[in-house]
N, C-alpha and C. Protein backbone atom coordinates (compact mmCIF):
# COMPACT_ATOMS: atom_id res chain seq x y z
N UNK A 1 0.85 -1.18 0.00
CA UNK A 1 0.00 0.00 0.00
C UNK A 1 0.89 1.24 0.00
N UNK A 2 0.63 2.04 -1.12
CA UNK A 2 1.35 3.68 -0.96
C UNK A 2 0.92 4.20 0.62
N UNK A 3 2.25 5.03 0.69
CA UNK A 3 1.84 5.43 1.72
C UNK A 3 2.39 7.22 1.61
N UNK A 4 1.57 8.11 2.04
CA UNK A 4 1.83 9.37 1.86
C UNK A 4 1.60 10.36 2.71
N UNK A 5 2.69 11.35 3.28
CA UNK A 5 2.17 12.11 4.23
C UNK A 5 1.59 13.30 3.70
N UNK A 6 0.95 14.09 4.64
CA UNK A 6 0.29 15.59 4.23
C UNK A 6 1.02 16.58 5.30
N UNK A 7 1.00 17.54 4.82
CA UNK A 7 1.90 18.79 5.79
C UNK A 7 0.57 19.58 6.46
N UNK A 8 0.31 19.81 7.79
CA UNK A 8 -0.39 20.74 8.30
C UNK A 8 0.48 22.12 9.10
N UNK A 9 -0.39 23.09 9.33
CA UNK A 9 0.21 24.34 9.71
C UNK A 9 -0.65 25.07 10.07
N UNK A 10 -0.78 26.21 11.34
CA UNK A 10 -1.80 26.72 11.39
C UNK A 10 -2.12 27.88 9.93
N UNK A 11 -3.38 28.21 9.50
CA UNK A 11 -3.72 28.86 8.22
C UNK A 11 -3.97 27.82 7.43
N UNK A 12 -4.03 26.85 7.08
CA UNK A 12 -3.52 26.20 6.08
C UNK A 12 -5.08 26.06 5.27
N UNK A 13 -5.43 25.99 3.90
CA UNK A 13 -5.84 26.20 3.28
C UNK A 13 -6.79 24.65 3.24
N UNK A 14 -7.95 24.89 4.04
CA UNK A 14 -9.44 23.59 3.63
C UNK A 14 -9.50 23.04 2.24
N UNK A 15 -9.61 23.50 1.76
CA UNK A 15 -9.74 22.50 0.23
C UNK A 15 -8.34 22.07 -0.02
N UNK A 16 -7.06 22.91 -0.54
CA UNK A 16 -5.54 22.22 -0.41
C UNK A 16 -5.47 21.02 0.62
N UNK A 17 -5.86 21.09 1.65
CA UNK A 17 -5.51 20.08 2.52
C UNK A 17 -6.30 18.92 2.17
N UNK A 18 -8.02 18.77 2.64
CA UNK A 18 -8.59 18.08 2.53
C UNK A 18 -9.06 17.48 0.81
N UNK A 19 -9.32 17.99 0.49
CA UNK A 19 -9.85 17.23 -1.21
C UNK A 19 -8.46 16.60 -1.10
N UNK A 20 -7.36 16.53 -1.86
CA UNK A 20 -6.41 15.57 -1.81
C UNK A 20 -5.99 14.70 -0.63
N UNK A 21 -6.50 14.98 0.26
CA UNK A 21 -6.62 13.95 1.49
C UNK A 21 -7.80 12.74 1.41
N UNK A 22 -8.54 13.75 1.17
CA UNK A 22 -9.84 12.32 0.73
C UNK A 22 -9.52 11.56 -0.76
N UNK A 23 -8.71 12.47 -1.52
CA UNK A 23 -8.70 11.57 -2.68
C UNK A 23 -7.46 10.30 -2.64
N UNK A 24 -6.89 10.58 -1.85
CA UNK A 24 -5.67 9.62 -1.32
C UNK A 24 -6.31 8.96 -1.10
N UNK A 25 -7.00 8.32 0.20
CA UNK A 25 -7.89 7.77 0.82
C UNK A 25 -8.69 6.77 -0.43
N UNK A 26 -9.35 7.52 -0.99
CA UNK A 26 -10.03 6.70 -1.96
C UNK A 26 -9.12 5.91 -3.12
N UNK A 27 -8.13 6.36 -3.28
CA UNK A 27 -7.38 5.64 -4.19
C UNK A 27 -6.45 3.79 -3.54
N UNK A 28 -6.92 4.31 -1.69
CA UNK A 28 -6.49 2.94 -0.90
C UNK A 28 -5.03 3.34 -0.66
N UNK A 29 -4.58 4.49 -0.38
CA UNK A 29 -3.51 5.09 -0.21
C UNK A 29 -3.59 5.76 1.56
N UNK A 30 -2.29 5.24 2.24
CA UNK A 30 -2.17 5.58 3.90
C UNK A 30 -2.27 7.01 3.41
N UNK A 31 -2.98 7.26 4.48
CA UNK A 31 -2.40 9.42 3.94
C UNK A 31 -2.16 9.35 6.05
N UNK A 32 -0.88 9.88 6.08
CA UNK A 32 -0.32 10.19 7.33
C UNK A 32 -0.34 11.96 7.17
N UNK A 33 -1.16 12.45 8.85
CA UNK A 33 -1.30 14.25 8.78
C UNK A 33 0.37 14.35 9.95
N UNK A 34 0.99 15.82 8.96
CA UNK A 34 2.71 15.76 9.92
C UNK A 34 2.13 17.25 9.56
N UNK A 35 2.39 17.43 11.26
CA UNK A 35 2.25 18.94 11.49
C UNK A 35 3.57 19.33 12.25
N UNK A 36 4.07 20.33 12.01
CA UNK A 36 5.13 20.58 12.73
C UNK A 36 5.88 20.32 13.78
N UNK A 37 5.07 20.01 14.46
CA UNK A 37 5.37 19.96 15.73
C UNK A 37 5.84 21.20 16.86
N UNK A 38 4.56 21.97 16.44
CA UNK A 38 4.79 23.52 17.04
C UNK A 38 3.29 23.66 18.16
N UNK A 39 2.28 22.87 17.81
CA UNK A 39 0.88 23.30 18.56
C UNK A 39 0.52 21.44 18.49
N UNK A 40 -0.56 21.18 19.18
CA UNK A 40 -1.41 20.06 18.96
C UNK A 40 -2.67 20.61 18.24
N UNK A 41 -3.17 21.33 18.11
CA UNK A 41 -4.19 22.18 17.08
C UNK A 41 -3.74 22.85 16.18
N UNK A 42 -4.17 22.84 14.88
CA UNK A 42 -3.89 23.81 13.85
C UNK A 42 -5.18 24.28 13.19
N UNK A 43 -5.02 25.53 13.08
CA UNK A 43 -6.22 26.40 12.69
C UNK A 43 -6.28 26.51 11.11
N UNK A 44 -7.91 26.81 10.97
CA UNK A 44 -7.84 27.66 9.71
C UNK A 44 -9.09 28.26 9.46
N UNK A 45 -9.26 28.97 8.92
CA UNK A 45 -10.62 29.59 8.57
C UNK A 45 -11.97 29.32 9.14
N UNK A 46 -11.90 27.63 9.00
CA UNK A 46 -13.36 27.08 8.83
C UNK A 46 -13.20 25.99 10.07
N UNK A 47 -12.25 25.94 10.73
CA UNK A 47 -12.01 25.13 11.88
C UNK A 47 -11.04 24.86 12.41
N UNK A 48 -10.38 23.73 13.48
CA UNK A 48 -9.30 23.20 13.87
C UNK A 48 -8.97 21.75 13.18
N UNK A 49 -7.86 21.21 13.05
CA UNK A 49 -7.20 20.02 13.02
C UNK A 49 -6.30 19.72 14.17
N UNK A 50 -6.31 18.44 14.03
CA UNK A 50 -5.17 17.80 15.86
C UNK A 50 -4.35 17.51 14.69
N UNK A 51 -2.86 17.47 15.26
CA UNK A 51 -2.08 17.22 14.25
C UNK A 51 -2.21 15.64 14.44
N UNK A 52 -1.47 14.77 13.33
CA UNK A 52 -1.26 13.29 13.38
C UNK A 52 0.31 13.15 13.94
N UNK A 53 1.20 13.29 13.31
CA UNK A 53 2.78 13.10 13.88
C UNK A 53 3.67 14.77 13.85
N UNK A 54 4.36 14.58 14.90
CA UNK A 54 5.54 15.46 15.05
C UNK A 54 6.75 14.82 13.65
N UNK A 55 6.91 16.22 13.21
CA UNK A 55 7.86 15.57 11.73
C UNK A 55 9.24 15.13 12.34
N UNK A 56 9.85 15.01 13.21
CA UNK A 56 10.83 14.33 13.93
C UNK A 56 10.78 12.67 14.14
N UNK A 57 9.45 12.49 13.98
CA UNK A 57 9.31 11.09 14.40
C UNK A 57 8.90 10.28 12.93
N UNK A 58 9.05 11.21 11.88
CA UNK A 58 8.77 10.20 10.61
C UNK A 58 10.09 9.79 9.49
N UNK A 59 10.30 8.79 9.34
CA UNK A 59 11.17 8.01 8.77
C UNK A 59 10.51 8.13 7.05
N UNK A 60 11.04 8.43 6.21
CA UNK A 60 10.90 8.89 4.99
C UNK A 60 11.40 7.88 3.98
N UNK A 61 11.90 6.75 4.58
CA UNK A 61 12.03 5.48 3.86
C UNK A 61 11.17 4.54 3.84
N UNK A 62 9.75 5.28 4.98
CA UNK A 62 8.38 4.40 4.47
C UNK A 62 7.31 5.65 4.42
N UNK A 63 7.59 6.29 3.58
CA UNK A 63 6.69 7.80 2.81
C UNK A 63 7.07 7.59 1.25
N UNK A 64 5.79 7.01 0.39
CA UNK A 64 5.83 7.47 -0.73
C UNK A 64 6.18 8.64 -1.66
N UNK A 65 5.60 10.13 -0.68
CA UNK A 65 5.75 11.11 -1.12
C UNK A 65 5.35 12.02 -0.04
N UNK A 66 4.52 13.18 -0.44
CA UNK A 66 4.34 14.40 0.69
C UNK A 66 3.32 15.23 -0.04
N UNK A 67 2.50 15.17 0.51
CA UNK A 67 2.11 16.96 -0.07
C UNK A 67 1.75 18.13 1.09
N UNK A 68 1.92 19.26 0.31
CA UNK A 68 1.95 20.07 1.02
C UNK A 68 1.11 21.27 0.64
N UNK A 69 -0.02 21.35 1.77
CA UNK A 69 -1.27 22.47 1.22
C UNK A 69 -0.98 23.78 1.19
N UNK A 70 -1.24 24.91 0.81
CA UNK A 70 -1.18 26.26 0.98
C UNK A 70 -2.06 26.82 1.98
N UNK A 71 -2.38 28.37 1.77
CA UNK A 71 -2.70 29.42 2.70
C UNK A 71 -1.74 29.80 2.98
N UNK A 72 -1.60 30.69 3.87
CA UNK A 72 -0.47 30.80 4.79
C UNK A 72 0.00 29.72 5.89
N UNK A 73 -0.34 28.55 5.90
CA UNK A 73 0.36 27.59 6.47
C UNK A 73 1.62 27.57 5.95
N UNK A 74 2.50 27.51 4.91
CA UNK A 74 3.67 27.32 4.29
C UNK A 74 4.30 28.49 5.03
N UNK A 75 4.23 29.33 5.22
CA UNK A 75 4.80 30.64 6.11
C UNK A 75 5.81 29.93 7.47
N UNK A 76 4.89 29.33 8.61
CA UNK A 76 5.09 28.77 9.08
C UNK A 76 6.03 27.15 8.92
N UNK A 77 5.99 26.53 7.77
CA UNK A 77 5.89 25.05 7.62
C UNK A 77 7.58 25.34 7.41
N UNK A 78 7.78 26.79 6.23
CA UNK A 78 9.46 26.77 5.93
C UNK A 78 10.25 26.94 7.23
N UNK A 79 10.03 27.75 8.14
CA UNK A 79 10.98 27.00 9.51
C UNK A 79 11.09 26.48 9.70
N UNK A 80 10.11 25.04 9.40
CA UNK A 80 10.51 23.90 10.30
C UNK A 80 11.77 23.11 9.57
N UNK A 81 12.54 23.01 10.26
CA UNK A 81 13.61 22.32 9.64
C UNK A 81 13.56 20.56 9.54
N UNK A 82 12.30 20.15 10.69
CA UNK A 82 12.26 18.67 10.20
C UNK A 82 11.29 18.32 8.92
N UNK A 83 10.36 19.36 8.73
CA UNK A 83 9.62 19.34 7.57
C UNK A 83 10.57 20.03 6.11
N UNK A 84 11.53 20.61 6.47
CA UNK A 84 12.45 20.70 5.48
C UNK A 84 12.83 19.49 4.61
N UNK A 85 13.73 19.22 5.76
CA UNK A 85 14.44 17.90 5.93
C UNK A 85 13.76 16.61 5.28
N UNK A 86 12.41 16.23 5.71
CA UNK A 86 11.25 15.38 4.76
C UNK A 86 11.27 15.65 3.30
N UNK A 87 11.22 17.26 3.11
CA UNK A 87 10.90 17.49 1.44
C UNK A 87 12.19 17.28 0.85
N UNK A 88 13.29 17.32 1.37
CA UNK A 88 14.79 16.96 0.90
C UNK A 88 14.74 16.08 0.70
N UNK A 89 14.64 15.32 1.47
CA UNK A 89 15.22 13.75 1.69
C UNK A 89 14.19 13.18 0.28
N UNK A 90 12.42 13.27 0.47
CA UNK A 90 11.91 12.75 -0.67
C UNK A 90 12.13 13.02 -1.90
N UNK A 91 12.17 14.12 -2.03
CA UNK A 91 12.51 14.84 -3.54
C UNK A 91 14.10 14.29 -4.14
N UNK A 92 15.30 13.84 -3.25
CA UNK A 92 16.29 13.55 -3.50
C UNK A 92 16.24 12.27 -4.02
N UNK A 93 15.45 11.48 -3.35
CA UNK A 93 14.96 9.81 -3.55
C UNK A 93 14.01 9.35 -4.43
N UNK A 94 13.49 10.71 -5.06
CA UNK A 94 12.77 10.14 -6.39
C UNK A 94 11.42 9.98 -5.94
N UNK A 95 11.33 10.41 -4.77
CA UNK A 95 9.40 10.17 -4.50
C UNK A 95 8.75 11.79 -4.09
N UNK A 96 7.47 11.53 -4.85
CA UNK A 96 6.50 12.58 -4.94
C UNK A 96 6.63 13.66 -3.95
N UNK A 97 7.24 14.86 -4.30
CA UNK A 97 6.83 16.03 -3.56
C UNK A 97 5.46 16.51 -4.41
N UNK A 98 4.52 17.16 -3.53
CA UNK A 98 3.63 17.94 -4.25
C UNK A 98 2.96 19.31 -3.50
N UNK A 99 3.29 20.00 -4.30
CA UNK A 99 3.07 21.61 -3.44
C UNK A 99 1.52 22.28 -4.54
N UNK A 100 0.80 23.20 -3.86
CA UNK A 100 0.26 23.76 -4.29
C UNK A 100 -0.06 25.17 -3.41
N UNK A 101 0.03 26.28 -4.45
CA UNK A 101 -0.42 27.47 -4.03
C UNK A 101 0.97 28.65 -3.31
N UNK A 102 0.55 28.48 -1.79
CA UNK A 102 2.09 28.87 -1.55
C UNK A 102 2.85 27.91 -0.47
N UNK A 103 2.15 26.90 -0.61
CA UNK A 103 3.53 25.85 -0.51
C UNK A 103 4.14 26.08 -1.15
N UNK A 104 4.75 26.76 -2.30
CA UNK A 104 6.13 26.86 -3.37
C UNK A 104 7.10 27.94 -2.52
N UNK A 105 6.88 28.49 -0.88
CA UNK A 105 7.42 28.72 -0.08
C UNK A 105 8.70 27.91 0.59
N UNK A 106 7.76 26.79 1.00
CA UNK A 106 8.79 25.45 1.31
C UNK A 106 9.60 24.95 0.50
N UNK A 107 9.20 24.84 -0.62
CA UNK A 107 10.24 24.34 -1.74
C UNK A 107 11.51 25.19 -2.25
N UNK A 108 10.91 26.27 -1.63
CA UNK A 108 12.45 27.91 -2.25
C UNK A 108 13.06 27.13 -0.78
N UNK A 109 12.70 27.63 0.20
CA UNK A 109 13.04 27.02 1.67
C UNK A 109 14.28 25.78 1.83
N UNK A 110 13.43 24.58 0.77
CA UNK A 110 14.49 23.50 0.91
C UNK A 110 15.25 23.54 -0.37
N UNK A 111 15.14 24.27 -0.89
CA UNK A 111 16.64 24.17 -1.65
C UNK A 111 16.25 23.40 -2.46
N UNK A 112 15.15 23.13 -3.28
CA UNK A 112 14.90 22.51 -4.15
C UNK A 112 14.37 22.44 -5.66
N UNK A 113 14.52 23.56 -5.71
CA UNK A 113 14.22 24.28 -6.92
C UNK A 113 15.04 24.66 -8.43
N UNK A 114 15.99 24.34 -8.51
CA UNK A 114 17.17 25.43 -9.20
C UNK A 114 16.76 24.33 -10.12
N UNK A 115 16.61 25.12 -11.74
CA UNK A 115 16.23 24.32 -13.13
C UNK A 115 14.97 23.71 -13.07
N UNK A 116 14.01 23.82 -12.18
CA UNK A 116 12.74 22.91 -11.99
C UNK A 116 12.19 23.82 -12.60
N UNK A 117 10.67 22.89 -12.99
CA UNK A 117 9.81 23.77 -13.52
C UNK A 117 8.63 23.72 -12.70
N UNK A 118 8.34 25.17 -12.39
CA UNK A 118 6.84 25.22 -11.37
C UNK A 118 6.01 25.41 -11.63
N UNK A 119 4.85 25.64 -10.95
CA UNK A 119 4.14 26.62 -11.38
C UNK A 119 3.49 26.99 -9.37
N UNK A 120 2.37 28.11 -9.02
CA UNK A 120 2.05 28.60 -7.70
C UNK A 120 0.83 29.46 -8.01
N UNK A 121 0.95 30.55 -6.82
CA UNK A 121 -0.16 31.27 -6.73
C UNK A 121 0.56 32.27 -6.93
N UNK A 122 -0.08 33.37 -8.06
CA UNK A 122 0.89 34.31 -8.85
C UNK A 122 1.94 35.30 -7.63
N UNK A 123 1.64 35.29 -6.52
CA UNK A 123 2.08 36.53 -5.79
C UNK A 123 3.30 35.72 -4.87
N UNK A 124 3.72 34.71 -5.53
CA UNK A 124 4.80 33.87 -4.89
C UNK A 124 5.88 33.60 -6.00
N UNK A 125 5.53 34.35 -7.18
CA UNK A 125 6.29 33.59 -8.35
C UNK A 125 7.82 34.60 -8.45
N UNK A 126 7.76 35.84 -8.24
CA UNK A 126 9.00 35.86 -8.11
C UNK A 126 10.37 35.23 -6.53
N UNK A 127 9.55 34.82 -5.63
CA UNK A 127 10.59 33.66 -4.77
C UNK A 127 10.62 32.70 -5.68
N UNK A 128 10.04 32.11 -6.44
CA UNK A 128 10.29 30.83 -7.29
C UNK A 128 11.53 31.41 -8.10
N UNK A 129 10.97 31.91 -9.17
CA UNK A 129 12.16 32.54 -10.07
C UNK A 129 13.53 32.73 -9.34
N UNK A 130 13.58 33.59 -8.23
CA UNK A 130 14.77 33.85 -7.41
C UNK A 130 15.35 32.48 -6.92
N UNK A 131 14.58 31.75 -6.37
CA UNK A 131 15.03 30.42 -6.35
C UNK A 131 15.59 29.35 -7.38
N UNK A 132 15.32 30.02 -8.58
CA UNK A 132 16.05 29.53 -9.43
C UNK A 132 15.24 28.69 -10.48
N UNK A 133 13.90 28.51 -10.66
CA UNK A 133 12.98 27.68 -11.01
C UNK A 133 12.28 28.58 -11.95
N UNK A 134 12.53 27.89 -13.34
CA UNK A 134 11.03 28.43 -14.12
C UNK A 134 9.65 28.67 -13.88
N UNK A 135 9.04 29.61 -14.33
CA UNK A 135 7.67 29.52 -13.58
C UNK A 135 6.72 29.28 -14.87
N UNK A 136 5.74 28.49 -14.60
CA UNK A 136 5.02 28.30 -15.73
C UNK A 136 3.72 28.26 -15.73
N UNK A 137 2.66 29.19 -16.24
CA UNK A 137 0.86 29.85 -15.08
C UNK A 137 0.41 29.09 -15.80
N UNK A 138 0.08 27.40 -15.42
CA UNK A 138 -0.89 26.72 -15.62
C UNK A 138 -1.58 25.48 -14.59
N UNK A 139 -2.28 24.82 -14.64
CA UNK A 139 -2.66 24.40 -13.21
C UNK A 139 -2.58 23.19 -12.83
N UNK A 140 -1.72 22.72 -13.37
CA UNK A 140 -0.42 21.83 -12.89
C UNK A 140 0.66 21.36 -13.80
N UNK A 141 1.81 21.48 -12.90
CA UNK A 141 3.02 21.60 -13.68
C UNK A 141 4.16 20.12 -12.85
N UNK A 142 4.30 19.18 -13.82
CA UNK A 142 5.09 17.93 -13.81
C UNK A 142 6.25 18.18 -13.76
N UNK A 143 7.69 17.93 -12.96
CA UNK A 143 8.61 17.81 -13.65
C UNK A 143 9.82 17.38 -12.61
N UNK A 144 9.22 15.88 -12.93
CA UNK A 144 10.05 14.75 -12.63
C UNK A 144 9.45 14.51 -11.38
N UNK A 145 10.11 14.01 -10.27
CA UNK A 145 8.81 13.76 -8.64
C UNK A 145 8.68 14.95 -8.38
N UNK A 146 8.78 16.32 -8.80
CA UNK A 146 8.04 17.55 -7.86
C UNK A 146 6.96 17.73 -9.00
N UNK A 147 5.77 18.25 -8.25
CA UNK A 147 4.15 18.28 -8.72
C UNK A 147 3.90 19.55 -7.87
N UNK A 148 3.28 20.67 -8.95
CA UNK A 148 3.16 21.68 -8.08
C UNK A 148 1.88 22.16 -8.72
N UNK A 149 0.86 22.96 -8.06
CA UNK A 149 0.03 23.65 -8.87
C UNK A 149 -0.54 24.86 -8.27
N UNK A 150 -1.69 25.94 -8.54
CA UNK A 150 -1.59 27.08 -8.16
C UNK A 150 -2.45 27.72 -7.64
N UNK A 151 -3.78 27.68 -7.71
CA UNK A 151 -4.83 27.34 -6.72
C UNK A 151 -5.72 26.74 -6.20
N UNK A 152 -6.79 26.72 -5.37
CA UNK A 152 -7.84 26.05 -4.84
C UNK A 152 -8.52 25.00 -5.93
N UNK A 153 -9.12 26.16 -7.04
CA UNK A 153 -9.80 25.83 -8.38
C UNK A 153 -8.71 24.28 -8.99
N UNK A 154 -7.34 24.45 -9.03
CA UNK A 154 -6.49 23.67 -9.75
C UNK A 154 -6.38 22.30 -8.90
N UNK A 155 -6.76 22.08 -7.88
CA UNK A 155 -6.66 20.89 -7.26
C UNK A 155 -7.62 19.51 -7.67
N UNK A 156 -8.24 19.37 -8.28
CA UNK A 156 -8.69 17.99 -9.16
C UNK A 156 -7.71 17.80 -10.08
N UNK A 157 -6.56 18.54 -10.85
CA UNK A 157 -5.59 18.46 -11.55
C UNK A 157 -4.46 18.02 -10.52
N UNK A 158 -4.82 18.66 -10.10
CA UNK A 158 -3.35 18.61 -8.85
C UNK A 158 -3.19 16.80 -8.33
N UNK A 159 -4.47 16.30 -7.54
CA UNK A 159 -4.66 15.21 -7.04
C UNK A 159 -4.40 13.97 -8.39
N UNK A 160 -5.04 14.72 -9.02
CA UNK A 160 -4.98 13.66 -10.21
C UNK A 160 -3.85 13.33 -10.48
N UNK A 161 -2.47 14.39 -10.77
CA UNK A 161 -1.60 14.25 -11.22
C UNK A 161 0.03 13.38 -10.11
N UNK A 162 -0.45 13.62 -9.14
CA UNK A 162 0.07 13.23 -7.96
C UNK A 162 -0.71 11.47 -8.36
N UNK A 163 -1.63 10.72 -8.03
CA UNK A 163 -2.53 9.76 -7.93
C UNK A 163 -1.42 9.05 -9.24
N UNK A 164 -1.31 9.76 -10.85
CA UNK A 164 -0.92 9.28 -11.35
C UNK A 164 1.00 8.65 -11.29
N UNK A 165 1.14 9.69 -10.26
CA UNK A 165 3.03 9.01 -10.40
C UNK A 165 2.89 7.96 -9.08
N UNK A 166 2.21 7.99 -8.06
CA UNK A 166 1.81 7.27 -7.29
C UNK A 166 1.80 5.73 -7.66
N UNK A 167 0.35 5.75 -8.66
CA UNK A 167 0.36 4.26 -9.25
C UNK A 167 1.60 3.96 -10.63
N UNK A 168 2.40 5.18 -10.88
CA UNK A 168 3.48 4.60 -11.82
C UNK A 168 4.45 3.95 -11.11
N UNK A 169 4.98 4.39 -9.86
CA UNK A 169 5.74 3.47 -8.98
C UNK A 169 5.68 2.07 -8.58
């Protein structure tokens, strides 16, 4: 069984988080919630979440991949250096990072960008560029295990496209 974590943060964006959480789920895919390890609650708009694991305690040699929701949760998420450390380690090993919106925060953050091709939420695109990454405004952008896309609206693309390198593995 794939197994895949999700990034929480307080802010973090209800539809980014959840629709690709349930669509994991339905595909028969573990979806593990890694919240920082800064609060046991994380907020957002429309409610609270309990986090699932402190990112210190997850081993990334049984994580398929990651995704990581927007809002301003990513604000928060790029300090964390063990949630860094996760998007390194996967992205280095060939398994699914997937950012949308301004998660493309975390990804300038970990150093993972230089020659990639992205795409985000337009008011993040010059940290991309500066980071070294093409930017490309469409609503989802492949290239190679990082999967990124750019808003709320773009996430049935987003899930989909993630779902698909998932079952290519």
């Amino acid at each position: 069984m794939k197994k895949i974590g999700i990034f929480v943060e307080d802010n973090y964006n209800e539809i980014e988080f959840w629709y690709p959480y349930y669509r994991m789920l339905e595909e028969g895919f573990e979806v593990v919630v890694i919240g920082s390890g800064r609060a046991d609650v994380y907020t957002s708009k429309l409610g609270t979440l309990t986090r699932g694991l402190n990112p210190a305690t997850i081993k990334c040699a049984e994580l398929d991949g990651v995704i990581i929701p927007g809002g301003y949760a990513p604000d928060k998420m790029r300090v964390s250096t063990q949630m860094l450390k996760i998007v390194r380690e996967l992205f280095d090993n060939d398994k699914v990072v997937a950012a949308i919106c301004h998660a493309g925060w975390v990804l300038v953050s970990a150093g993972i960008l230089k020659g990639k091709k992205v795409t985000a939420c337009l008011s993040i695109k010059d940290d991309l560029l500066n980071a070294g990454a093409e930017f490309l405004d469409q609503a989802v952008v492949v290239d190679g295990n990082l999967i990124t896309s750019r808003v709320p609206d773009d996430v049935p693309a987003f899930s989909r496209e993630i779902i698909n390198f998932l079952n290519s593995k």
